[in-house]
C-alpha atoms as a PDB file:
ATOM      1  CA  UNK A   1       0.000   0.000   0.000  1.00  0.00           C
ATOM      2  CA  UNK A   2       2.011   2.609  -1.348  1.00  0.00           C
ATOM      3  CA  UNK A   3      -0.678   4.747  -3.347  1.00  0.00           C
ATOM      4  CA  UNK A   4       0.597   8.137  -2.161  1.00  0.00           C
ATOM      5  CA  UNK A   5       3.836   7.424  -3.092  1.00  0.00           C
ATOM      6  CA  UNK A   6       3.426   6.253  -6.478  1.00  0.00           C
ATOM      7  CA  UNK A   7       0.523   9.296  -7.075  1.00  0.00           C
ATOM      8  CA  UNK A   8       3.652  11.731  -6.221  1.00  0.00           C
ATOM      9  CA  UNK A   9       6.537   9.812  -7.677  1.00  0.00           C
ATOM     10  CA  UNK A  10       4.735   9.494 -11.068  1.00  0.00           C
ATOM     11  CA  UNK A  11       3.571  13.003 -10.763  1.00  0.00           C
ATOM     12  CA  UNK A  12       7.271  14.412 -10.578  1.00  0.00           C
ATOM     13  CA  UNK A  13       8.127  12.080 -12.824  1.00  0.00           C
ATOM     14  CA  UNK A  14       5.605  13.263 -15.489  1.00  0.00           C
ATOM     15  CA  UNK A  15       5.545  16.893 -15.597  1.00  0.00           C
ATOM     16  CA  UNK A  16       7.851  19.536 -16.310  1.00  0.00           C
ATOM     17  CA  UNK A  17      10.625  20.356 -13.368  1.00  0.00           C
ATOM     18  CA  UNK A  18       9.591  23.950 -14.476  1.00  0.00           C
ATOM     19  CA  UNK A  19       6.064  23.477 -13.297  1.00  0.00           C
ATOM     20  CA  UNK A  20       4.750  25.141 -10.095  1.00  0.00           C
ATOM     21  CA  UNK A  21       2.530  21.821  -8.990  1.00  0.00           C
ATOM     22  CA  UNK A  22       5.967  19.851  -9.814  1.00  0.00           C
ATOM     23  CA  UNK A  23       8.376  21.604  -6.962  1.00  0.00           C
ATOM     24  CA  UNK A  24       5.471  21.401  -4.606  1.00  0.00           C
ATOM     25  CA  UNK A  25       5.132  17.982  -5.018  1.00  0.00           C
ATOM     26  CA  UNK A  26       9.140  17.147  -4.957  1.00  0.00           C
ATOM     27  CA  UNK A  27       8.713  19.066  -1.232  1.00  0.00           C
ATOM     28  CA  UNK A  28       5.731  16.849  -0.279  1.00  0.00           C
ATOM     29  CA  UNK A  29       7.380  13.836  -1.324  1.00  0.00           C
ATOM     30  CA  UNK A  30      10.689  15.089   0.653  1.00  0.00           C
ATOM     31  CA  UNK A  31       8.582  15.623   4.066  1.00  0.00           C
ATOM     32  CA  UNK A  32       6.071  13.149   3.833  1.00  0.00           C
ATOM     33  CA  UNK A  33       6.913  12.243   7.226  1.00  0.00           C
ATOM     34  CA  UNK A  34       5.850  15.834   8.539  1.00  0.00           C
ATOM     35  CA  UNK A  35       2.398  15.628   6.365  1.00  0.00           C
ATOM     36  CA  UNK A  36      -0.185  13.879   8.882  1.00  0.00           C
ATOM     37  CA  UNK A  37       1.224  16.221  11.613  1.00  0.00           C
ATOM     38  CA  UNK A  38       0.268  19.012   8.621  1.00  0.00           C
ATOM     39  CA  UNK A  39      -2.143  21.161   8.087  1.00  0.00           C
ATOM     40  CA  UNK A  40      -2.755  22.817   4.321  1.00  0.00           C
ATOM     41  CA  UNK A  41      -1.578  25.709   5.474  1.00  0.00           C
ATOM     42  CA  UNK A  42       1.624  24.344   6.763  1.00  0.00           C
ATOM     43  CA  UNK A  43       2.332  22.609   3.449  1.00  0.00           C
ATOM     44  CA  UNK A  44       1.576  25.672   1.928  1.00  0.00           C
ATOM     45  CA  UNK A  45       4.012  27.132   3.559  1.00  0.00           C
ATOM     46  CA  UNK A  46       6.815  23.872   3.449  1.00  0.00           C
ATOM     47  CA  UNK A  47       6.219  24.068  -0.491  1.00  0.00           C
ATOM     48  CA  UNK A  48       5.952  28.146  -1.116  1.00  0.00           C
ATOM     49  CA  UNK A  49       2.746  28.416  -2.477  1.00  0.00           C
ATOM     50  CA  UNK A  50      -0.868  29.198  -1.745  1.00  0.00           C
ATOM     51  CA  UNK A  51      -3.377  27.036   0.152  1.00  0.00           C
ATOM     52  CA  UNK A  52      -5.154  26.883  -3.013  1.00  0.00           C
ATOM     53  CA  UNK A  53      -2.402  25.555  -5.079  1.00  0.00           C
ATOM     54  CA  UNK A  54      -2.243  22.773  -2.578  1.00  0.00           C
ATOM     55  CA  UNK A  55      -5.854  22.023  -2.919  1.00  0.00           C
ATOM     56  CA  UNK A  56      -5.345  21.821  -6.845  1.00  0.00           C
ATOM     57  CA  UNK A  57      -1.928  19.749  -6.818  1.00  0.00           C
ATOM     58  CA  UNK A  58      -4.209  17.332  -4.805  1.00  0.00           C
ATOM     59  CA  UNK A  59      -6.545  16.897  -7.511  1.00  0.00           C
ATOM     60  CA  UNK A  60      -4.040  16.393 -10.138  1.00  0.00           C
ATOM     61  CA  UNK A  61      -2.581  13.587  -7.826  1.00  0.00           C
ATOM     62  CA  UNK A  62      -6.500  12.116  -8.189  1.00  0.00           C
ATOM     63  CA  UNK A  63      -7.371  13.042  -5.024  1.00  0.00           C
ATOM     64  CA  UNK A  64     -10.536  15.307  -3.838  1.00  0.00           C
ATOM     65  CA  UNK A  65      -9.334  17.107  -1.332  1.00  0.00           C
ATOM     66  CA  UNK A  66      -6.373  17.925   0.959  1.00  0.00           C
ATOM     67  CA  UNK A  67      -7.845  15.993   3.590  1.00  0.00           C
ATOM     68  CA  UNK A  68      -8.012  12.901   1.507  1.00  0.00           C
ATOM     69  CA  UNK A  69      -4.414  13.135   0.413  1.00  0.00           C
ATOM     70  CA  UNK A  70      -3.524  13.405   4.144  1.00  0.00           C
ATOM     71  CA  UNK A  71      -5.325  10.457   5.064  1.00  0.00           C
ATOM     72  CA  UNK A  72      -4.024   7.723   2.514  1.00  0.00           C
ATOM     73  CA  UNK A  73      -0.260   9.615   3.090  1.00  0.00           C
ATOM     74  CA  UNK A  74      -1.295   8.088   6.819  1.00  0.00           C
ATOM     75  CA  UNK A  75      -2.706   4.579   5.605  1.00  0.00           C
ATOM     76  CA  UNK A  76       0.480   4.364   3.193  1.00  0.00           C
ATOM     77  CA  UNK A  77       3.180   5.757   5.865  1.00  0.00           C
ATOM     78  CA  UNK A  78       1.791   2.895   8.380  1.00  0.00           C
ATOM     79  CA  UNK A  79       2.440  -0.075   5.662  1.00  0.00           C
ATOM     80  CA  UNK A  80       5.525   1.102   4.665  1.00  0.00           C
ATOM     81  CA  UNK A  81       7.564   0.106   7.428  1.00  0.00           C
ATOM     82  CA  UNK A  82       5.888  -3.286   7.343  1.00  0.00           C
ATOM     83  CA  UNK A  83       6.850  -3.631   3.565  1.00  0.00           C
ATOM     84  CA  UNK A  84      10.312  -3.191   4.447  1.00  0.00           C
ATOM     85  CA  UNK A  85      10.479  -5.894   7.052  1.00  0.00           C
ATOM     86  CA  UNK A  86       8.996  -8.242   3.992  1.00  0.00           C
ATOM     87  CA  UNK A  87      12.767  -8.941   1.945  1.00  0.00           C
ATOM     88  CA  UNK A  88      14.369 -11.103   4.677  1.00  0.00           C
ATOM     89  CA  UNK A  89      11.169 -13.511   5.820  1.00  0.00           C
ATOM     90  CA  UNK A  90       7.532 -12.141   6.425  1.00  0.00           C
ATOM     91  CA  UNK A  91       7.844 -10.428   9.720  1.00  0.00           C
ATOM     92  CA  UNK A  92      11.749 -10.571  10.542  1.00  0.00           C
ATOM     93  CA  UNK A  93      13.392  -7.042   9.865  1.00  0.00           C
ATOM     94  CA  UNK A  94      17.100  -7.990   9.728  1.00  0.00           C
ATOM     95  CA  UNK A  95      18.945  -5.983  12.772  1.00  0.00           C
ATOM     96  CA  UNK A  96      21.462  -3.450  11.324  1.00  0.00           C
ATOM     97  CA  UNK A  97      24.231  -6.015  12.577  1.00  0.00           C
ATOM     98  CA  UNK A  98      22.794  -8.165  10.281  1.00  0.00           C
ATOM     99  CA  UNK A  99      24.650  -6.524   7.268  1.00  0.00           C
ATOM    100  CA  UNK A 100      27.772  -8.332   8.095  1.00  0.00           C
ATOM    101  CA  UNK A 101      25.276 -11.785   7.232  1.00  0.00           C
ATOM    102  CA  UNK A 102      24.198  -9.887   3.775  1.00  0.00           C
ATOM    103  CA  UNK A 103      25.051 -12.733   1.995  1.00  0.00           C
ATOM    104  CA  UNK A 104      22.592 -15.046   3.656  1.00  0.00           C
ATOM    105  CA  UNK A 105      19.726 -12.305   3.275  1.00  0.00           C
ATOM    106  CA  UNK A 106      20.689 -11.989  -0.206  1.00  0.00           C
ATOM    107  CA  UNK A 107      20.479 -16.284  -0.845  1.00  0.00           C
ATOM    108  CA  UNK A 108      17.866 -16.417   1.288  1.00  0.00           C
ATOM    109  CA  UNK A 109      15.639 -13.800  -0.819  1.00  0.00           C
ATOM    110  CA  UNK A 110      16.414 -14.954  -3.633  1.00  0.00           C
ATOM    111  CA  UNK A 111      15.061 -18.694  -2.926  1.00  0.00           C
ATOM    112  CA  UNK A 112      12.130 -17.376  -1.686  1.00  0.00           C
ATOM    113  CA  UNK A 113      11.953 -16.083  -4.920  1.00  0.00           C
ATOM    114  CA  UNK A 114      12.503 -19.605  -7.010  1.00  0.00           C
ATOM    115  CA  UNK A 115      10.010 -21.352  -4.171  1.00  0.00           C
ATOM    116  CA  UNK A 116       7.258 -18.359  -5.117  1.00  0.00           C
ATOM    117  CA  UNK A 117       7.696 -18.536  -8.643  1.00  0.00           C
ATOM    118  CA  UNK A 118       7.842 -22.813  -8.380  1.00  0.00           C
ATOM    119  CA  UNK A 119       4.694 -22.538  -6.487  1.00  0.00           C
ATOM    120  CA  UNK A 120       2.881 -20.446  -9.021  1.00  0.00           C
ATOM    121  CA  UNK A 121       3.929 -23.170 -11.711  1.00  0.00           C
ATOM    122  CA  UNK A 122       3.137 -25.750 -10.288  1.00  0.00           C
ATOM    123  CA  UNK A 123      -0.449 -23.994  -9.123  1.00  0.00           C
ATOM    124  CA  UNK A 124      -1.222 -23.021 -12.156  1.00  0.00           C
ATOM    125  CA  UNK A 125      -3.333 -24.668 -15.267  1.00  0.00           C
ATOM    126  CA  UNK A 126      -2.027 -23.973 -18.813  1.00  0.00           C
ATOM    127  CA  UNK A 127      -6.153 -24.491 -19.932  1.00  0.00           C
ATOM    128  CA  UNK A 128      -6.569 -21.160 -17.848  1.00  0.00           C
ATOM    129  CA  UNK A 129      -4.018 -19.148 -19.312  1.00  0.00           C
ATOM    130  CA  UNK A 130      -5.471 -20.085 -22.684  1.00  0.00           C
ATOM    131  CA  UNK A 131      -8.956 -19.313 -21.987  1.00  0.00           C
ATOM    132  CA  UNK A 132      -7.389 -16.040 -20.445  1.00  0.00           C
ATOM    133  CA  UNK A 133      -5.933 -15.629 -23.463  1.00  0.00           C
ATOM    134  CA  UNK A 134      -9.157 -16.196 -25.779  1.00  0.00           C
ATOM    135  CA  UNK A 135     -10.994 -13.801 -23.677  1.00  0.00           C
ATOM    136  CA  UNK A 136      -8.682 -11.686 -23.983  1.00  0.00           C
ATOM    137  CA  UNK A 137      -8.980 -12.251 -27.744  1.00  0.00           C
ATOM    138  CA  UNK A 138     -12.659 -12.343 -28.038  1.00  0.00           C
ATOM    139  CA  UNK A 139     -13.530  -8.789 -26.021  1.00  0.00           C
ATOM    140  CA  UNK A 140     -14.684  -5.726 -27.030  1.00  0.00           C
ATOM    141  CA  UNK A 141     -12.684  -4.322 -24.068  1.00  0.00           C
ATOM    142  CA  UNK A 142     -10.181  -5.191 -21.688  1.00  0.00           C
ATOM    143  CA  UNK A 143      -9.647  -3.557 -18.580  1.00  0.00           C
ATOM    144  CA  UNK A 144      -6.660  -4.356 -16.133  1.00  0.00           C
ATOM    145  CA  UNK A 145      -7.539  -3.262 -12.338  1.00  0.00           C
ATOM    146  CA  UNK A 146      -5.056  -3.399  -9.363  1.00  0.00           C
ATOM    147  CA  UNK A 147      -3.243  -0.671  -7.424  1.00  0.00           C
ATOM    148  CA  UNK A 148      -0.163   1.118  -9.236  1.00  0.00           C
ATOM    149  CA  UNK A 149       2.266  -1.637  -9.105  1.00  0.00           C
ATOM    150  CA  UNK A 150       0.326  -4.696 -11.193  1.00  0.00           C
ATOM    151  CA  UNK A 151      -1.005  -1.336 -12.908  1.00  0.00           C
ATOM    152  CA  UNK A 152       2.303  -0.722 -14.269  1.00  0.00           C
ATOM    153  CA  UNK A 153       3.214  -4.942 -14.694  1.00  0.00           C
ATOM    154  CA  UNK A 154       0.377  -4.734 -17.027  1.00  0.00           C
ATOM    155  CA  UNK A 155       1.264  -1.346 -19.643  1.00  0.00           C
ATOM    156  CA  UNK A 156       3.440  -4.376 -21.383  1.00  0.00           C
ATOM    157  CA  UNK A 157       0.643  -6.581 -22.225  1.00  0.00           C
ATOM    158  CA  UNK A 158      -1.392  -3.364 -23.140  1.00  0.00           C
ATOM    159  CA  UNK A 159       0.968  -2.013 -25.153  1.00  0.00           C
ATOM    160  CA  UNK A 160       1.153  -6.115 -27.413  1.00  0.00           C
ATOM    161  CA  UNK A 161      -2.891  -6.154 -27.338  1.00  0.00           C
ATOM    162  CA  UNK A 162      -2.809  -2.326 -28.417  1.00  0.00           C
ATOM    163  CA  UNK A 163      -0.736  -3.203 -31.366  1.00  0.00           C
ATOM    164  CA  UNK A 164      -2.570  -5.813 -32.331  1.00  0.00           C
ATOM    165  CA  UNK A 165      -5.912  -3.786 -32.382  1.00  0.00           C
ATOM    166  CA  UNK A 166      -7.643  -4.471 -28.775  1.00  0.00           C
ATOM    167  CA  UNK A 167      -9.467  -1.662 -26.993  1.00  0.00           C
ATOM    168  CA  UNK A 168      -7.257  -1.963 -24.047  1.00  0.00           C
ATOM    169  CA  UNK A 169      -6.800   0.216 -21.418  1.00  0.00           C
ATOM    170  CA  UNK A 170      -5.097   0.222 -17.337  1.00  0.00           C
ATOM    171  CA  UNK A 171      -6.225   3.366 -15.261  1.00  0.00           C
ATOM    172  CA  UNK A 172      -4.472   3.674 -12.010  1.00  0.00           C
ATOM    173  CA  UNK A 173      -6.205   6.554 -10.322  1.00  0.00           C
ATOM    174  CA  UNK A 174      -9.320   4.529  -8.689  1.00  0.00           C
ATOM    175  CA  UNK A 175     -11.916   6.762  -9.236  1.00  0.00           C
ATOM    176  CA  UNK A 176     -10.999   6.601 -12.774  1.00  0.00           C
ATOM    177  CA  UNK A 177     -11.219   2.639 -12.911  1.00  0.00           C
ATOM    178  CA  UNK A 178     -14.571   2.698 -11.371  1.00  0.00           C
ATOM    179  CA  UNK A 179     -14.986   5.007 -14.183  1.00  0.00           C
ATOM    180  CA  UNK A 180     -14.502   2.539 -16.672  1.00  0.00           C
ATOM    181  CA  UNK A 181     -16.632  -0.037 -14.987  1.00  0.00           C
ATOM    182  CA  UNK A 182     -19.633   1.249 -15.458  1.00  0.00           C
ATOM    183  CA  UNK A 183     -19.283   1.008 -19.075  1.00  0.00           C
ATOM    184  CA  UNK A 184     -18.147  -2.228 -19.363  1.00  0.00           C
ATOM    185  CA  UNK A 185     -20.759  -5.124 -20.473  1.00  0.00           C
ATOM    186  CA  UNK A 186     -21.060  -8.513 -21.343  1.00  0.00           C
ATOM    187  CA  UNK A 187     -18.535  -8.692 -24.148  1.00  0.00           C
ATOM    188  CA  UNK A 188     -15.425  -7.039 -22.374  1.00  0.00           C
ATOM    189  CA  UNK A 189     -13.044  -8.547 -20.165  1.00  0.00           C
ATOM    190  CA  UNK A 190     -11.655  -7.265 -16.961  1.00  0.00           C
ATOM    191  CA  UNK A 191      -8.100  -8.150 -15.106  1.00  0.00           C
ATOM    192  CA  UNK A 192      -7.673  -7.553 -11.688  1.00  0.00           C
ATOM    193  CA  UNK A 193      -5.013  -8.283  -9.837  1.00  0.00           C
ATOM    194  CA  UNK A 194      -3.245  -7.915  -6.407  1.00  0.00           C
ATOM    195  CA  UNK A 195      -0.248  -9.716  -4.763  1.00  0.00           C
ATOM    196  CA  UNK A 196      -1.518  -9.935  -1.259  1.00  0.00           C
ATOM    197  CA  UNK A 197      -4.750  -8.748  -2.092  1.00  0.00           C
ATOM    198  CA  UNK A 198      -4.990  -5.337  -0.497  1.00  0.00           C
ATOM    199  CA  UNK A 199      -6.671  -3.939  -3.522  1.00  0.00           C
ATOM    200  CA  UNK A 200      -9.493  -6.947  -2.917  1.00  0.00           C
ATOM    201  CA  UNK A 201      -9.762  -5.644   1.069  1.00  0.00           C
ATOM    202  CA  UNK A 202      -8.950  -1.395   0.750  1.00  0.00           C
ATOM    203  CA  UNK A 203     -11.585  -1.379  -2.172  1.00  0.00           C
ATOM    204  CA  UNK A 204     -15.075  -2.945  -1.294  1.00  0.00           C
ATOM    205  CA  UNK A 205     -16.892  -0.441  -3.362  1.00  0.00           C
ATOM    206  CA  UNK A 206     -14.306  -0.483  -6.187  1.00  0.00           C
ATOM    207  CA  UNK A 207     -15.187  -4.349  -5.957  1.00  0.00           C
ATOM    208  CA  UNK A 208     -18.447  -4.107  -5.906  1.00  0.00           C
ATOM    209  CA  UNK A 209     -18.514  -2.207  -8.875  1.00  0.00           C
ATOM    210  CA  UNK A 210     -16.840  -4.071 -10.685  1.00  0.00           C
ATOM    211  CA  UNK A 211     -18.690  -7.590 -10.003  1.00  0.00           C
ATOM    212  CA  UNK A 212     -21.982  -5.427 -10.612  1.00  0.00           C
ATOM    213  CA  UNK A 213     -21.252  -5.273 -14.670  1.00  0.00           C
ATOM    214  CA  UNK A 214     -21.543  -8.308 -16.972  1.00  0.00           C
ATOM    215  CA  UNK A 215     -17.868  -8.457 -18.014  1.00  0.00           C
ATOM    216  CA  UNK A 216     -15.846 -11.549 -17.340  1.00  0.00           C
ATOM    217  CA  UNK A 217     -13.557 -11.054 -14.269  1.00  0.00           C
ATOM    218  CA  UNK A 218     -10.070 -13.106 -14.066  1.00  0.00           C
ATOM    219  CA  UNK A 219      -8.244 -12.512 -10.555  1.00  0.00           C
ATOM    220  CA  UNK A 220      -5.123 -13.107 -10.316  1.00  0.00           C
ATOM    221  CA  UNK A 221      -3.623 -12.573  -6.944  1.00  0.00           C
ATOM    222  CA  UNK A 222      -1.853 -15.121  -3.811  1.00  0.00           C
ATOM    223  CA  UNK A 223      -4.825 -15.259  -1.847  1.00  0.00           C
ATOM    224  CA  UNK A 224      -7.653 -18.101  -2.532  1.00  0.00           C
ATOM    225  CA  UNK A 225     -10.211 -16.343  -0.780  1.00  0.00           C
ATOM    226  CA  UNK A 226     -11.529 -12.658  -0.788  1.00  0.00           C
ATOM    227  CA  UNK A 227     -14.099 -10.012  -0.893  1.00  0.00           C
ATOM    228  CA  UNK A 228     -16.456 -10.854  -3.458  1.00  0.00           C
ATOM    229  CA  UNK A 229     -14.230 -14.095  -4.423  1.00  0.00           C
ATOM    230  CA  UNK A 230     -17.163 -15.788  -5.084  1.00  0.00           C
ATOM    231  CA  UNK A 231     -18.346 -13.194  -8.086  1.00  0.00           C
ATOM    232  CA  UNK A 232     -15.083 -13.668  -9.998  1.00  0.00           C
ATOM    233  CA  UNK A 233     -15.597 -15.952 -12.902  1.00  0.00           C
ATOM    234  CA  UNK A 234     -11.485 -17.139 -12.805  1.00  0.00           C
ATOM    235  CA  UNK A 235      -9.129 -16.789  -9.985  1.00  0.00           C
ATOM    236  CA  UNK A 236      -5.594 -17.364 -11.066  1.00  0.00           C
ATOM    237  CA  UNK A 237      -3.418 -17.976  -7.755  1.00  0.00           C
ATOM    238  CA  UNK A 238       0.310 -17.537  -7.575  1.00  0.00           C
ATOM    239  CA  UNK A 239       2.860 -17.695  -5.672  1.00  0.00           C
ATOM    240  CA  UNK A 240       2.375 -19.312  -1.876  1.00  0.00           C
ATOM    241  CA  UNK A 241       1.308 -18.135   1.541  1.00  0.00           C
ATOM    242  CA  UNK A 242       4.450 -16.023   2.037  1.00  0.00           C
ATOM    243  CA  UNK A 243       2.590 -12.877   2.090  1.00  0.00           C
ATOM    244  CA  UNK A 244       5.600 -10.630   0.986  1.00  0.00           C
ATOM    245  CA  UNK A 245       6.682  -8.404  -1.896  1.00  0.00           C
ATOM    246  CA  UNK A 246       8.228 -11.726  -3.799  1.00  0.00           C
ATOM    247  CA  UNK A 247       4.562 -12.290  -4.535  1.00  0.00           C
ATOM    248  CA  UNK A 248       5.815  -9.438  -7.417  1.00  0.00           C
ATOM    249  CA  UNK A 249       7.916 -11.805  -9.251  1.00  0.00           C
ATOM    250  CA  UNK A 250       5.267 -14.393 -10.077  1.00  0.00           C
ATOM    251  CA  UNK A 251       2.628 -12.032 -10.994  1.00  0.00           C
ATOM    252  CA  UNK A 252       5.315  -9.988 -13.600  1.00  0.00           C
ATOM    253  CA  UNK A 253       5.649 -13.725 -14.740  1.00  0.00           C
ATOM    254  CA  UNK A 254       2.088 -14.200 -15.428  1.00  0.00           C
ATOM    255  CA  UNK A 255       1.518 -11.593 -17.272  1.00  0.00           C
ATOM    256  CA  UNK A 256       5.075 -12.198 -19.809  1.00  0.00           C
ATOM    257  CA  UNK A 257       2.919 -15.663 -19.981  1.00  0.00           C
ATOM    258  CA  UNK A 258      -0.270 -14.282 -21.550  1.00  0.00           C
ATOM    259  CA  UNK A 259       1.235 -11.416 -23.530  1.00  0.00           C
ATOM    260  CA  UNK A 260       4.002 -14.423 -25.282  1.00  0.00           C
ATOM    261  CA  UNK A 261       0.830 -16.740 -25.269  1.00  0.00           C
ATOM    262  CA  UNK A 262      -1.578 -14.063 -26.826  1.00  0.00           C
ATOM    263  CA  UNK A 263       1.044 -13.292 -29.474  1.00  0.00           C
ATOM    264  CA  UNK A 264       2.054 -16.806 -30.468  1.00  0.00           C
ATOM    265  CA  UNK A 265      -2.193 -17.751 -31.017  1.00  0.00           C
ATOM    266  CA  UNK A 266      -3.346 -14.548 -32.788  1.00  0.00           C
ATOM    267  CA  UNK A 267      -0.360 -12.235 -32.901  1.00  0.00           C
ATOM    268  CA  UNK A 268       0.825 -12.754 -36.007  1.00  0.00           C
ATOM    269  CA  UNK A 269      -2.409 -13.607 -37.579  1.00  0.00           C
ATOM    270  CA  UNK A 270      -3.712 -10.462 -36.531  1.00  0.00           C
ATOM    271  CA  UNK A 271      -0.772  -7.957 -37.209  1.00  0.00           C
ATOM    272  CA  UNK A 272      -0.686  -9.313 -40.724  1.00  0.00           C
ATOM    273  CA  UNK A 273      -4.699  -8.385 -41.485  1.00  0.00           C
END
């Protein structure tokens, strides 16, 4: 859960170094620690600008209001440290004395890693990817859901299918995704997917949104069980019970799978029409 971060990181990353909004935000992003202590006014006054510049940069960072940024800055700013502790084993944040046992961390991670992405084979059914992969095919529209991260994981496969002629599209502001919901019927396809599933459990109205429209739903995420679970029409699971960031690995895997399976059944048929 990292949504502020990624709202302001992208932001900066996006716009012009020249741009008011684009300081203020490099400020934010360098005191988020002082924010839920903050009021507008103070981070008017951090960043050098006006209350009401503040109020706007929140809206272009999807937000509607000051008060909302401040309180997912909080949500996120209480994960983070827990995300941190998630490289060595779940819970276990190695002790700075630790460093001198790097090595171990570092072949320890990475066969977590192997296990994860073994696990996610071996779960997996190569029918499912297919019919994933003739959905995908067969859709008027296909939406990928998730929070930024599997957001991003996905621009790859929606940049093949966008070559190849699909309406496909991967919104990571939420508001905008619920957007795109309600527009979706019986003939379009949506992709969701979370590692851990905190999109599934942060998102109840996002979720039932989405199970509200006639689209077929595909899930892919570590968890066998979830908020409206039992509305999803296919729930691909990878990975294992280690509920950490390796969960990343496998899900970046899955969807290399389906974009080099979509390609190899109607790729070149279709890029040659």
């Amino acid at each position: 859960m990292r949504s502020a971060f990624y709202n302001l990181v992208n932001f900066i990353n996006m716009t012009n170094v020249h741009d008011v909004y684009w300081n203020a935000a490099r400020l934010i992003l360098k005191n988020i620690y002082k924010i839920p202590h903050c009021t507008i006014t103070d981070v008017a006054d951090m960043c050098y600008v006006s209350t009401a510049t503040i109020s706007r940069l929140c809206r272009k960072l999807n937000y509607e209001s000051f008060a909302d940024f401040k309180n997912d800055v909080i949500m996120n700013l209480n994960f983070f440290n827990q995300d941190a502790k998630r490289l060595y084993f779940d819970h276990q944040l190695p002790k700075k004395e630790m460093i001198n046992e790097g090595k171990e961390i570092f072949k320890s991670h990475f066969q977590n890693i192997i296990h994860n992405l073994q696990d996610t084979y071996d779960h997996i059914q190569y029918e499912d990817l297919i019919t994933i992969v003739d959905k995908m095919h067969d859709a008027n529209r296909i939406c990928f859901a998730g929070n930024f991260f599997t957001q991003t994981v996905s621009m790859q496969l929606q940049i093949e299918l966008s070559y190849l002629g699909k309406d496909a599209i991967a919104m990571y502001p939420l508001e905008q995704q619920k957007e795109v919901y309600k527009t979706l019927g019986e003939n379009d396809l949506i992709i969701v997917s979370s590692i851990a599933g905190s999109f599934f459990m942060d998102h109840p109205d996002a979720m039932r949104l989405m199970t509200k429209t006639k689209a077929y739903i595909v899930a892919i995420t570590q968890l066998e069980e979830f908020p409206y679970s039992d509305k999803i029409d296919l729930i691909i699971r990878v990975g294992n019970n280690h509920h950490s960031l390796i969960g990343k690995f496998s899900v970046t895997y899955i969807f290399e799978v389906l974009e080099a399976l979509y390609h190899l059944k109607y790729g070149t048929k279709n890029s040659n029409s």
